[in-house]
Protein backbone atom coordinates (compact mmCIF):
# COMPACT_ATOMS: atom_id res chain seq x y z
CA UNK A 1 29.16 -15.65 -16.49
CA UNK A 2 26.66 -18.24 -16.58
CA UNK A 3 23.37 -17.96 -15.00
CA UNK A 4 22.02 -20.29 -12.29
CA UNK A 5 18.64 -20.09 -12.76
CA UNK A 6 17.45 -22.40 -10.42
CA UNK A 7 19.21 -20.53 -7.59
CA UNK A 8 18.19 -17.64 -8.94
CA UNK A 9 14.28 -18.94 -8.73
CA UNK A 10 14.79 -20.63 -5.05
CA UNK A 11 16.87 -16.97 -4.40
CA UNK A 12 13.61 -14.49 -5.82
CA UNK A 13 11.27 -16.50 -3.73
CA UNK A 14 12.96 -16.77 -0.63
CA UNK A 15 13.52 -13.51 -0.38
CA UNK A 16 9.96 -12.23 -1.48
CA UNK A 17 8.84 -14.42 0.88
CA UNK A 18 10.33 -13.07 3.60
CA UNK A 19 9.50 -9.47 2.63
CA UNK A 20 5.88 -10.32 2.36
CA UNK A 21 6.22 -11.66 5.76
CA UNK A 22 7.28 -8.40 7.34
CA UNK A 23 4.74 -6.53 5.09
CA UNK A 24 2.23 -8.76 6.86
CA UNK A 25 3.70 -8.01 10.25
CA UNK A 26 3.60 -4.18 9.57
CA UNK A 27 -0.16 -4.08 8.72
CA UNK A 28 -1.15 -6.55 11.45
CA UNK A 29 0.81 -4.34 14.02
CA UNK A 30 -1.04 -1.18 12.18
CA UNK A 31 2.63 0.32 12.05
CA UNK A 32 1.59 1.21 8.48
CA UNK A 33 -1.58 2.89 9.75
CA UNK A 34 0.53 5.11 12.09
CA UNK A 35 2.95 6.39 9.50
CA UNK A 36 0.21 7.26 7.53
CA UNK A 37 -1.69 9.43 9.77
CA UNK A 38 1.46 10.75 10.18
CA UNK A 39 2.43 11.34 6.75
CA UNK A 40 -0.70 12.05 5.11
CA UNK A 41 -1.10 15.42 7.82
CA UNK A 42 1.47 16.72 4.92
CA UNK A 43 -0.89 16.53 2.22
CA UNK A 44 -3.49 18.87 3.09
CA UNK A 45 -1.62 21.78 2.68
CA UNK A 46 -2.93 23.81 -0.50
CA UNK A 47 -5.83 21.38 -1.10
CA UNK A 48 -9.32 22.60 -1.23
CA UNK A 49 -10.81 22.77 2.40
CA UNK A 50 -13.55 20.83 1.23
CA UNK A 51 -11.09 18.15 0.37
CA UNK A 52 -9.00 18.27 3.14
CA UNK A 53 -9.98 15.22 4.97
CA UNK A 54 -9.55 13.15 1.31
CA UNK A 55 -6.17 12.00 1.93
CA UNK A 56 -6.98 10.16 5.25
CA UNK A 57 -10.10 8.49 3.14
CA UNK A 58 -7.81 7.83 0.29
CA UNK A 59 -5.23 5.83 2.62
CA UNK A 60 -8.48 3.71 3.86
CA UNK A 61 -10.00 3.01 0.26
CA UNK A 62 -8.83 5.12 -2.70
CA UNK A 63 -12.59 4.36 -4.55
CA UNK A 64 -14.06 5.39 -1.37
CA UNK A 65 -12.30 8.66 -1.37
CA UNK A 66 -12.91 8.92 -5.47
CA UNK A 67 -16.45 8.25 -5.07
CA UNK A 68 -17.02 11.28 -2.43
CA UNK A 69 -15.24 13.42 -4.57
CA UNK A 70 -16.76 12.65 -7.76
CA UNK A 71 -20.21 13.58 -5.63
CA UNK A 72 -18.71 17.24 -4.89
CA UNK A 73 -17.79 17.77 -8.53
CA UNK A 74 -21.23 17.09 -9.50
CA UNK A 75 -22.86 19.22 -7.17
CA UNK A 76 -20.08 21.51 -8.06
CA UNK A 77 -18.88 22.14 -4.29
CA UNK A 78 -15.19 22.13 -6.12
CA UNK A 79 -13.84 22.46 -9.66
CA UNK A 80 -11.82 19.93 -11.41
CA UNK A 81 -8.31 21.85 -10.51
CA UNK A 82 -9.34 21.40 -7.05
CA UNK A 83 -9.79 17.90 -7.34
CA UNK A 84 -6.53 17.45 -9.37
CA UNK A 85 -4.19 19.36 -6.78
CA UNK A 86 -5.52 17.14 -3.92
CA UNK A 87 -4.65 13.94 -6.10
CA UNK A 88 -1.40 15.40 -6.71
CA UNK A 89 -0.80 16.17 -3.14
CA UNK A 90 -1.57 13.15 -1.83
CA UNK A 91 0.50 10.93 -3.94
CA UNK A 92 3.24 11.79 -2.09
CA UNK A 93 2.31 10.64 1.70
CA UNK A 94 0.46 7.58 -0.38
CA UNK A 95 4.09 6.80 -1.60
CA UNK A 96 5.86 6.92 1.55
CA UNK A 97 3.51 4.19 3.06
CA UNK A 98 3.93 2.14 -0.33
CA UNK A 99 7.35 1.99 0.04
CA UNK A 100 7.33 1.15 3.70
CA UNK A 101 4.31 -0.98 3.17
CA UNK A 102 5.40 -3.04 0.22
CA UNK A 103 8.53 -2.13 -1.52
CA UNK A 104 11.26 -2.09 0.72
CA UNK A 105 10.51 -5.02 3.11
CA UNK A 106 9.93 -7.15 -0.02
CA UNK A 107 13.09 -5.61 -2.02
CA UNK A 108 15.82 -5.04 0.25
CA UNK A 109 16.46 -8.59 0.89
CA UNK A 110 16.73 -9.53 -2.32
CA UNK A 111 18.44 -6.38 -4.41
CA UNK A 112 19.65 -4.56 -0.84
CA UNK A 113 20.92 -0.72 -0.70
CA UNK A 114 19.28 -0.43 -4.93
CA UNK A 115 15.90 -0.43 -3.85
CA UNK A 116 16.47 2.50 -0.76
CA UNK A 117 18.24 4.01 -3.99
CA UNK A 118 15.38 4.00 -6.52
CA UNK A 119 12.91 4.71 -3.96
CA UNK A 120 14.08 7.74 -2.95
CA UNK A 121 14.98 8.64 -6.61
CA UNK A 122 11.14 7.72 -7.51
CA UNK A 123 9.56 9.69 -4.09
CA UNK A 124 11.64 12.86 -5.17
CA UNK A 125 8.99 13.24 -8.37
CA UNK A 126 6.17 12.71 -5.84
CA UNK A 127 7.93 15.62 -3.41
CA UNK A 128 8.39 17.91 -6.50
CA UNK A 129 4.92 17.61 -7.37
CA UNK A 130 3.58 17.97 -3.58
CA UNK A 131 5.73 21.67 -3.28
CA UNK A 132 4.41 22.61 -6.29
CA UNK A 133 1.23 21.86 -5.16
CA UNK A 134 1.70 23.44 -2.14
CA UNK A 135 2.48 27.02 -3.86
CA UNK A 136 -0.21 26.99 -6.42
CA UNK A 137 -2.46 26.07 -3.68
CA UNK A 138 -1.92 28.52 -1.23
CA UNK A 139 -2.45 31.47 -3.35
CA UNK A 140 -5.95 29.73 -4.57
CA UNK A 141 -7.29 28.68 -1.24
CA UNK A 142 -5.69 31.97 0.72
CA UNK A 143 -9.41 33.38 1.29
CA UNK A 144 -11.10 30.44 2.21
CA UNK A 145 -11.73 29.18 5.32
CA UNK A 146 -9.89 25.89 6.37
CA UNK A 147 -11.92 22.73 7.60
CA UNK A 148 -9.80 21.62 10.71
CA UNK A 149 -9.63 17.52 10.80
CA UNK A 150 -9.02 15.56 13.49
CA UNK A 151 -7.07 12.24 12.19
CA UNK A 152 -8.45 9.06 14.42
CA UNK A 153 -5.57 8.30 16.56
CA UNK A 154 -3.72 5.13 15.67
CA UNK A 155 -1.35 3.14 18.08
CA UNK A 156 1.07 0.04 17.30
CA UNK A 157 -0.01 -3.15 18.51
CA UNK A 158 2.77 -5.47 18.90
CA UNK A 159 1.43 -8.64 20.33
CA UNK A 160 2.05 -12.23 19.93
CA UNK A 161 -1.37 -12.39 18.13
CA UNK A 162 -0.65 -9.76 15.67
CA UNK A 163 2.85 -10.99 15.08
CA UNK A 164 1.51 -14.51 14.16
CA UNK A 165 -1.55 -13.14 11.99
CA UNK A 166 1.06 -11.12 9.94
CA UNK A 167 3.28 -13.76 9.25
CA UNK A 168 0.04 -15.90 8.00
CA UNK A 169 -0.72 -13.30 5.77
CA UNK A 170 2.61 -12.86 4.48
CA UNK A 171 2.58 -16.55 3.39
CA UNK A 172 -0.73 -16.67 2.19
CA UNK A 173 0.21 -13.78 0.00
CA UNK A 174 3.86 -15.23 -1.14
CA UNK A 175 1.98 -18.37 -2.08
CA UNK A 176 -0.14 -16.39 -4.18
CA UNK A 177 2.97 -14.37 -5.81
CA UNK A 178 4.68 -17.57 -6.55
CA UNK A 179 1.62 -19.01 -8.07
CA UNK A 180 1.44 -16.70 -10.36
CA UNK A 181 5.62 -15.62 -10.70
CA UNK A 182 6.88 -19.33 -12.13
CA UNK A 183 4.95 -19.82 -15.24
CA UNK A 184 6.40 -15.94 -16.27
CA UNK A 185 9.64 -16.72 -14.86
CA UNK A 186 9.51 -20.22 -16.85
CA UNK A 187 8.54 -17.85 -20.15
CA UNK A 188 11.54 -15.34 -19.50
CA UNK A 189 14.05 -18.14 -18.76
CA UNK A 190 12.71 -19.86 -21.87
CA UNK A 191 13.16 -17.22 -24.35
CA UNK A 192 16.77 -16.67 -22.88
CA UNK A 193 18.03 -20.02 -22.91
CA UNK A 194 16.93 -20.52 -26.62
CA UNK A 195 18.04 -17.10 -27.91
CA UNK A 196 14.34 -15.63 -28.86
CA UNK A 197 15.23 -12.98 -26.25
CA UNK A 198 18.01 -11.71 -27.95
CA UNK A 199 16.62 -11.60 -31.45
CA UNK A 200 13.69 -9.95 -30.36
CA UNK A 201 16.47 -7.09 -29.01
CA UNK A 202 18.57 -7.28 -31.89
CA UNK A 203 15.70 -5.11 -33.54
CA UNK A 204 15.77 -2.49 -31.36
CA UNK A 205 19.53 -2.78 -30.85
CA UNK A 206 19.65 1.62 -32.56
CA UNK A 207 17.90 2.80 -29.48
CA UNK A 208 19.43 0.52 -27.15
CA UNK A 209 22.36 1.36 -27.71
CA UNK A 210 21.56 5.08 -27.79
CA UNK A 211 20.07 4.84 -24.10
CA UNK A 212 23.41 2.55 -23.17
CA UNK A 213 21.58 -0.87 -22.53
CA UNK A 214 22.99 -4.14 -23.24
CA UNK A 215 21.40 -6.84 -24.06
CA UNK A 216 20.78 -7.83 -19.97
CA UNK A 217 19.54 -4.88 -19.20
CA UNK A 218 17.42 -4.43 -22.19
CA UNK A 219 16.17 -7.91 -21.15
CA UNK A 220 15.29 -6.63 -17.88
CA UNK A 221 13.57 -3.63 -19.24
CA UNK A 222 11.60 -6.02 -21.57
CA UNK A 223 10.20 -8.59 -18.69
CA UNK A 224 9.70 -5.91 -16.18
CA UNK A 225 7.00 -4.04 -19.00
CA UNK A 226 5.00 -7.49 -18.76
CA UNK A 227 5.85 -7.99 -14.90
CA UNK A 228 8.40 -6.24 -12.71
CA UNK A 229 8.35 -8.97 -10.01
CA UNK A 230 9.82 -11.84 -12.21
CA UNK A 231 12.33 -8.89 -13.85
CA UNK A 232 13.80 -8.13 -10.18
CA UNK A 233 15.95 -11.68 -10.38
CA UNK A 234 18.14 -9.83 -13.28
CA UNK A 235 18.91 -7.67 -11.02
CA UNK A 236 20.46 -9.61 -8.93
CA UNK A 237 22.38 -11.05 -11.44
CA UNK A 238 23.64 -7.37 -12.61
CA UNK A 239 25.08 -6.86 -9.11
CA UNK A 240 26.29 -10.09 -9.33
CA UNK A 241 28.51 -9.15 -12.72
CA UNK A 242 29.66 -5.93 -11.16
CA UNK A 243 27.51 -3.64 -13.18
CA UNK A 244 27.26 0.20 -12.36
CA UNK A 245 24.43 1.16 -9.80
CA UNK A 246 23.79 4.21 -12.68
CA UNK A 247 23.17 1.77 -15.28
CA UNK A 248 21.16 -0.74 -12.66
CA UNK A 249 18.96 1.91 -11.66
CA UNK A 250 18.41 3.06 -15.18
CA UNK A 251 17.33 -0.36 -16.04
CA UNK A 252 15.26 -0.29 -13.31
CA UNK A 253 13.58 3.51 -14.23
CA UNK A 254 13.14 2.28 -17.53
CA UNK A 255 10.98 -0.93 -16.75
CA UNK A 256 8.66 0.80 -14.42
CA UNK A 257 7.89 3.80 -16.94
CA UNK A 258 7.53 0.77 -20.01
CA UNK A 259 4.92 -1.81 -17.56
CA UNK A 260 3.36 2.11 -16.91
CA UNK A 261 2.63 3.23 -20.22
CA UNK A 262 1.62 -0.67 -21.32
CA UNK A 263 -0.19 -1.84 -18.40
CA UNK A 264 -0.37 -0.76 -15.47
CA UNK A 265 -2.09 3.27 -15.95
CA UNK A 266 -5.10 0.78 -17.68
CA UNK A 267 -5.19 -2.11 -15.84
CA UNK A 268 -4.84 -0.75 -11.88
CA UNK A 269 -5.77 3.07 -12.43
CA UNK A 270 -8.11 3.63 -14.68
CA UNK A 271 -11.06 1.05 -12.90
CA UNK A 272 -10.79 3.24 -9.88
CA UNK A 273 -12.32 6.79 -12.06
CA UNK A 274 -14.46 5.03 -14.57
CA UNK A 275 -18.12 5.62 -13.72
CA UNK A 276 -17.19 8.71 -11.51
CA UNK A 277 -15.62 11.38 -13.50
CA UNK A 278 -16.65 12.86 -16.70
CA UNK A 279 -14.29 11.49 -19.24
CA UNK A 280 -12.17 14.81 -19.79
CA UNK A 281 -11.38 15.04 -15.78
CA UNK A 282 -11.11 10.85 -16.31
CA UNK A 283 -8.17 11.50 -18.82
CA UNK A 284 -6.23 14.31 -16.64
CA UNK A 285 -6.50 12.42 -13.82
CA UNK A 286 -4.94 9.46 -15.50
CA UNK A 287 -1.97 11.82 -16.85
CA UNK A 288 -0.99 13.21 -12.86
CA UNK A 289 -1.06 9.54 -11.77
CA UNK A 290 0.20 7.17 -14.24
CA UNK A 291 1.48 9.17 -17.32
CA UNK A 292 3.35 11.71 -15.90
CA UNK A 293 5.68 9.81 -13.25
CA UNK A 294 5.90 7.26 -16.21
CA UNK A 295 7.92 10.03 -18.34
CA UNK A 296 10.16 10.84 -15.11
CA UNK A 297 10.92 7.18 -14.93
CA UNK A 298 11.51 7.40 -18.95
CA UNK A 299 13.73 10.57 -18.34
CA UNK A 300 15.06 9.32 -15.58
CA UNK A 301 16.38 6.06 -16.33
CA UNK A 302 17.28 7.15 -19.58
CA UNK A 303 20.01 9.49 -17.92
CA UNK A 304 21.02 7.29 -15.54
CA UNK A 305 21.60 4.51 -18.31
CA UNK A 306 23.82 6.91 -20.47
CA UNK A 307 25.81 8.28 -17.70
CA UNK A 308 26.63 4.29 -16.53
């Protein structure tokens, strides 16, 4: 099957566009901010009282919420468990509004029914954690007394006003996306076309073909570790050849846990804890946000590549 990769390009950006559009629209209307207060209510259950109103801060400004925390481990108002169970905890409310926020109205026009798959597949880790959290948790904080919060109340505005500032947004941010998408697409499509792609797989063609990849998903696996919004147009192109959701979604897995372990747990995590934390709490916290759902996605879309 040959690949059309100008419709492809015209066919990403299209359809990012008009995801970042209704991501626009949902913040302007604060619909995001009222499924988090409702969500995040979840998360303070087995958290330190002292921390229970961190998950509402942390859906405002994560270093805001960091940086009050980081001031009650020093003045040792809470140990470093307690800080790591309420990070824990509220990673899963946090994910909820990402996916509502971000991933599926920019996804599910362009890769439809796969991204309500992996999402659900990658906020299962995130619910895991939160029971466990919720167990270990309730027999450490049984005795103490709880802090009762109040979240502010938030209501939907749905004006004409809001609408129109939303959909501003949204193209002010796709512009952005696509300003910074072609030049990597060009690079991908480049190494394809000329066949650099493929000899750069045929090296790791023994654990490729271990996992199950072919060379199109290993391709995808390999842009989305250097960026997983230009890999998201092979995607399209597996449904496209009929390929098993199983070995789609494994692809998928696979790419988020790679642009994880390479990027992403450095270059967007770490910044937030540097300066705050000693260095030993600075490393465990980096392990319950990046590393660890970076070895589910490993395990995960290693499975799900082998059973396709």
């Amino acid at each position: 099957m040959k690949i059309d990769f100008v419709k492809l390009y015209f066919m990403i950006i299209s359809s990012i566009t008009f995801g970042y559009v209704i991501a626009g629209i949902f913040t302007q209307t604060k619909f995001i901010n009222w499924l988090g207060v409702k969500t995040v209510k979840l998360s303070r259950f087995g958290i330190h009282p002292l921390l229970s109103h961190l998950p509402i801060l942390y859906l405002v400004s994560p270093r805001a919420a960091h940086i009050h925390a980081s001031k009650l481990l020093k003045e040792k108002k809470i140990k470093p468990i307690d800080l790591y169970l309420t990070i824990a905890a509220t990673n899963f409310p946090m994910r909820i509004t990402f996916l509502y926020r971000y991933y599926f109205p920019v996804l599910i026009p362009l890769i439809g029914v796969l991204a309500i798959y992996y999402g659900m597949l990658r906020l299962l880790f995130d619910f895991i954690v939160f029971i466990a959290v919720m167990i270990i948790g309730k027999k450490l904080y049984r005795n103490l007394r709880k802090e009762k919060i109040t979240p502010e109340k938030v209501n939907v505005e749905l004006t004409f006003n809001t609408i129109k500032t939303g959909f501003i947004i949204g193209i002010k941010e796709s512009v952005k996306f696509i300003l910074k998408f072609t030049p990597l697409f060009t690079l991908v499509i480049y190494l394809i076309i000329h066949g650099i792609m493929d000899k750069m797989l045929l090296i790791m063609n023994p654990v490729l073909n271990w996992i199950g990849l072919d060379n199109l998903c290993a391709t995808y696996v390999a842009t989305a570790a250097i960026s997983p919004p230009v890999a998201y147009g092979l995607i399209k192109v597996m449904i496209a050849k009929h390929y098993p959701i199983t070995k789609i979604l494994g692809a998928m897995f696979l790419g988020n846990a790679c642009f994880t372990f390479l990027r992403a747990w450095w270059a967007y995590v770490l910044p937030y804890y540097l300066g705050l934390y000693p260095l030993k709490v600075v490393a465990v916290l980096i392990s319950i946000q990046s590393f660890m759902p970076a070895t589910y996605n490993m395990i995960m879309g290693i499975m799900l590549s082998r059973m396709g």
